[in-house]
N, C-alpha and C. Protein backbone atom coordinates (compact mmCIF):
# COMPACT_ATOMS: atom_id res chain seq x y z
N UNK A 1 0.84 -1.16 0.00
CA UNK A 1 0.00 0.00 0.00
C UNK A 1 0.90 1.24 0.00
N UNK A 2 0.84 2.12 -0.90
CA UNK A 2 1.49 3.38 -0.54
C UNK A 2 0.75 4.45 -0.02
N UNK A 3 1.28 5.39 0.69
CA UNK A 3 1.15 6.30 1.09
C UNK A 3 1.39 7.42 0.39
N UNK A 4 0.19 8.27 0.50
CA UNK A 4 0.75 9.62 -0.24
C UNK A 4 0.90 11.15 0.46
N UNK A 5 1.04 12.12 0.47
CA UNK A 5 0.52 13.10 1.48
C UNK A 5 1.26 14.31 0.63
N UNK A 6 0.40 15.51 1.09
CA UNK A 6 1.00 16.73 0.20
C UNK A 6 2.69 17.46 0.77
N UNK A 7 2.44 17.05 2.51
CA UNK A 7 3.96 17.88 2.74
C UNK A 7 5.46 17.98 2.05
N UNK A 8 6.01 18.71 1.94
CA UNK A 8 6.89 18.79 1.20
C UNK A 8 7.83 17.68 1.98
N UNK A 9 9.25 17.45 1.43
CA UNK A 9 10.15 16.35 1.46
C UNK A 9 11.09 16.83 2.79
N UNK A 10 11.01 16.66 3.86
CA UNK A 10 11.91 17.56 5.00
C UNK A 10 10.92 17.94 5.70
N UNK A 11 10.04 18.06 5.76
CA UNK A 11 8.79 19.03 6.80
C UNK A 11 9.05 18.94 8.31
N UNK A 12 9.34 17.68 8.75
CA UNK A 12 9.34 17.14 10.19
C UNK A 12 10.68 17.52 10.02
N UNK A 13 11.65 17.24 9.86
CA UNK A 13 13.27 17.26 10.11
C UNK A 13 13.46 18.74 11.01
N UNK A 14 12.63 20.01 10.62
CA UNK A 14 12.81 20.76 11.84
C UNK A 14 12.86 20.43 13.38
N UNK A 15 11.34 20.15 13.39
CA UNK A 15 11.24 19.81 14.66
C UNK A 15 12.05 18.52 15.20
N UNK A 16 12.23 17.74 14.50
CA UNK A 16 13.40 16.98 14.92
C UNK A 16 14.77 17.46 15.38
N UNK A 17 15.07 18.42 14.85
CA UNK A 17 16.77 19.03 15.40
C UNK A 17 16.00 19.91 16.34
N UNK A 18 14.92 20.44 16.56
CA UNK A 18 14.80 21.39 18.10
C UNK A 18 14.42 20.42 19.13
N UNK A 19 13.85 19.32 18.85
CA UNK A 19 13.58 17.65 19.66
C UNK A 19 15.31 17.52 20.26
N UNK A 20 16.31 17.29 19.17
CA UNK A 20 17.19 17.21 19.67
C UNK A 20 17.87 17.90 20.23
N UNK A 21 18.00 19.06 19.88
CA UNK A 21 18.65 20.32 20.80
C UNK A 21 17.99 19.97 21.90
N UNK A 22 16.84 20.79 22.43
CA UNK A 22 15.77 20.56 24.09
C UNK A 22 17.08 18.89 24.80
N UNK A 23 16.33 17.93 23.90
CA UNK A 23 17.52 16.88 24.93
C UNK A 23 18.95 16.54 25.29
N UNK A 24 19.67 17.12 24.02
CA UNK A 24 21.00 17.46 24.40
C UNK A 24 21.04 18.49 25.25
N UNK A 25 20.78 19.83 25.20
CA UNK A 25 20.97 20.82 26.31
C UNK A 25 20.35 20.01 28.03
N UNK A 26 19.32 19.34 27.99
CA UNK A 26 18.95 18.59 28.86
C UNK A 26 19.88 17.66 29.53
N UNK A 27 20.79 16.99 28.86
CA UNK A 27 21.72 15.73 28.92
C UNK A 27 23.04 16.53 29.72
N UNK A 28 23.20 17.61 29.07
CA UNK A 28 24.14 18.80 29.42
C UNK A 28 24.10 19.10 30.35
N UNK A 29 23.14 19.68 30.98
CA UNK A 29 22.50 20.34 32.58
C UNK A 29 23.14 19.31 33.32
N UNK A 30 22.05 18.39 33.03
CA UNK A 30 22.24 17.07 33.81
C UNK A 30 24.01 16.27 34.42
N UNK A 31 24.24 16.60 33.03
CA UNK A 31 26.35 16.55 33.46
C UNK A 31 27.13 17.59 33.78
N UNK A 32 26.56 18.43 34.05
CA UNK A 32 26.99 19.45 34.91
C UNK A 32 26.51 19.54 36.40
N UNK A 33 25.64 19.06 36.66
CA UNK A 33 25.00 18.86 37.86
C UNK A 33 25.43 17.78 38.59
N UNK A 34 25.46 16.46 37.90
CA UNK A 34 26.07 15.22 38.53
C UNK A 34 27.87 15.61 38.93
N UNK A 35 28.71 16.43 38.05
CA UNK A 35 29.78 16.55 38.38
C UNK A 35 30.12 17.82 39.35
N UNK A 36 28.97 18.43 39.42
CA UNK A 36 28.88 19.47 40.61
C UNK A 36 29.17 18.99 41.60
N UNK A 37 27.56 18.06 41.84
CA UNK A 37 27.73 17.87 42.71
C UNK A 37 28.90 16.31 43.57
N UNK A 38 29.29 15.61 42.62
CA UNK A 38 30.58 14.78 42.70
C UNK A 38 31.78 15.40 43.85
N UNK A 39 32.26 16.91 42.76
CA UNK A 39 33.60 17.56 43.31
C UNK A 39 32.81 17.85 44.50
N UNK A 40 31.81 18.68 44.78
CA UNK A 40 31.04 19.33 46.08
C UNK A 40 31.64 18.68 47.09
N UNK A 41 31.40 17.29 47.00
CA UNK A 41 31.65 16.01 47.85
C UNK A 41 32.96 16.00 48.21
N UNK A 42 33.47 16.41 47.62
CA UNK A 42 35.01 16.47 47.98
C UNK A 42 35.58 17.05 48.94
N UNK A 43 36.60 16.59 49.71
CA UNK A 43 37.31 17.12 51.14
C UNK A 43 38.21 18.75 50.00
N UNK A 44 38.53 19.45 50.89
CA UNK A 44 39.42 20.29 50.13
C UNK A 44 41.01 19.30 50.28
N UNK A 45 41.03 18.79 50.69
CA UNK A 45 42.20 17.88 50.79
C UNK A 45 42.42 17.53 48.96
N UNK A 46 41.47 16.75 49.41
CA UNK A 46 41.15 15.72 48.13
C UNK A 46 40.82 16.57 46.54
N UNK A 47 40.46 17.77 46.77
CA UNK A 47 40.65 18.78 45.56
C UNK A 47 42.01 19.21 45.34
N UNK A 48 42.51 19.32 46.14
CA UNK A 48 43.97 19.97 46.33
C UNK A 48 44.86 19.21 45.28
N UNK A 49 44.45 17.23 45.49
CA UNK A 49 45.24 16.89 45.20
C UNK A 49 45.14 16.92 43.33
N UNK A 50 43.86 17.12 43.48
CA UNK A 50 43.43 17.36 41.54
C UNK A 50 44.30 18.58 41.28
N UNK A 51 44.65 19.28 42.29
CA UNK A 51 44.76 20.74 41.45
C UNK A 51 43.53 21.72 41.46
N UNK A 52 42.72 21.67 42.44
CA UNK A 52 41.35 22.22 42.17
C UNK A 52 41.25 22.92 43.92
N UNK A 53 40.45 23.94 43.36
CA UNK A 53 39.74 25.03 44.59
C UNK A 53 38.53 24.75 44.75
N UNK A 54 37.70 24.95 45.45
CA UNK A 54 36.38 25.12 45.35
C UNK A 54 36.03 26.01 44.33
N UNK A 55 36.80 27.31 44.17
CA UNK A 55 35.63 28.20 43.23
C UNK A 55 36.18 27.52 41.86
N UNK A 56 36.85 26.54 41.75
CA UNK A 56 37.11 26.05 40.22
C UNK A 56 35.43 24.95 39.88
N UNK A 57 34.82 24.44 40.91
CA UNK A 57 33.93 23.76 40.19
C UNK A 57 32.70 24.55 39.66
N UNK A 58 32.29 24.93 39.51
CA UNK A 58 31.18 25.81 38.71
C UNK A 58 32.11 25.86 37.30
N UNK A 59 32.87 26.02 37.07
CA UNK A 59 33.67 26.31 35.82
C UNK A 59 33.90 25.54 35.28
N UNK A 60 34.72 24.25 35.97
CA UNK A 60 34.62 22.46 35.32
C UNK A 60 33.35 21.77 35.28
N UNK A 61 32.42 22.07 35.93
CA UNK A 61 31.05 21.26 35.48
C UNK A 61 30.52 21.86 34.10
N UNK A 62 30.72 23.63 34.23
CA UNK A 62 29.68 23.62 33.40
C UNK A 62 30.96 23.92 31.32
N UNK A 63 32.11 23.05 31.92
CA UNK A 63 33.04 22.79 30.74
C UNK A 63 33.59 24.02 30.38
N UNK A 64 33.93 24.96 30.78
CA UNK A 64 35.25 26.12 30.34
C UNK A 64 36.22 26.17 30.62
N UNK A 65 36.76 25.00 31.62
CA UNK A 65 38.14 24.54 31.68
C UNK A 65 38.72 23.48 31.42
């Protein structure tokens, strides 16, 4: 049986890449948050020995270093 329909060839493929954007930026948050809160957990000892401060995690979770 075929199918026929008037939409042009691509119609959906928009909303598909803003489908995917919304869940990648989602996936993103989400790994920034889990590694927040990871280092958070951390003794300052135990940052020290990474090489890390406290005010460095906001900056490594959310990937600019």
């Amino acid at each position: 049986m075929a199918i026929m329909t008037n939409r042009p060839l691509g119609a959906g493929f928009r909303a598909t890449r803003v489908l995917a954007e919304i869940v990648g930026r989602i996936a993103a948050w989400n790994d920034a948050r889990v590694t927040r809160k990871a280092l958070s957990q951390l003794s300052d000892r135990e940052l020290d020995d990474l090489g890390l401060v406290r005010g460095d995690i906001d900056e490594i979770a959310s990937g600019h270093r």
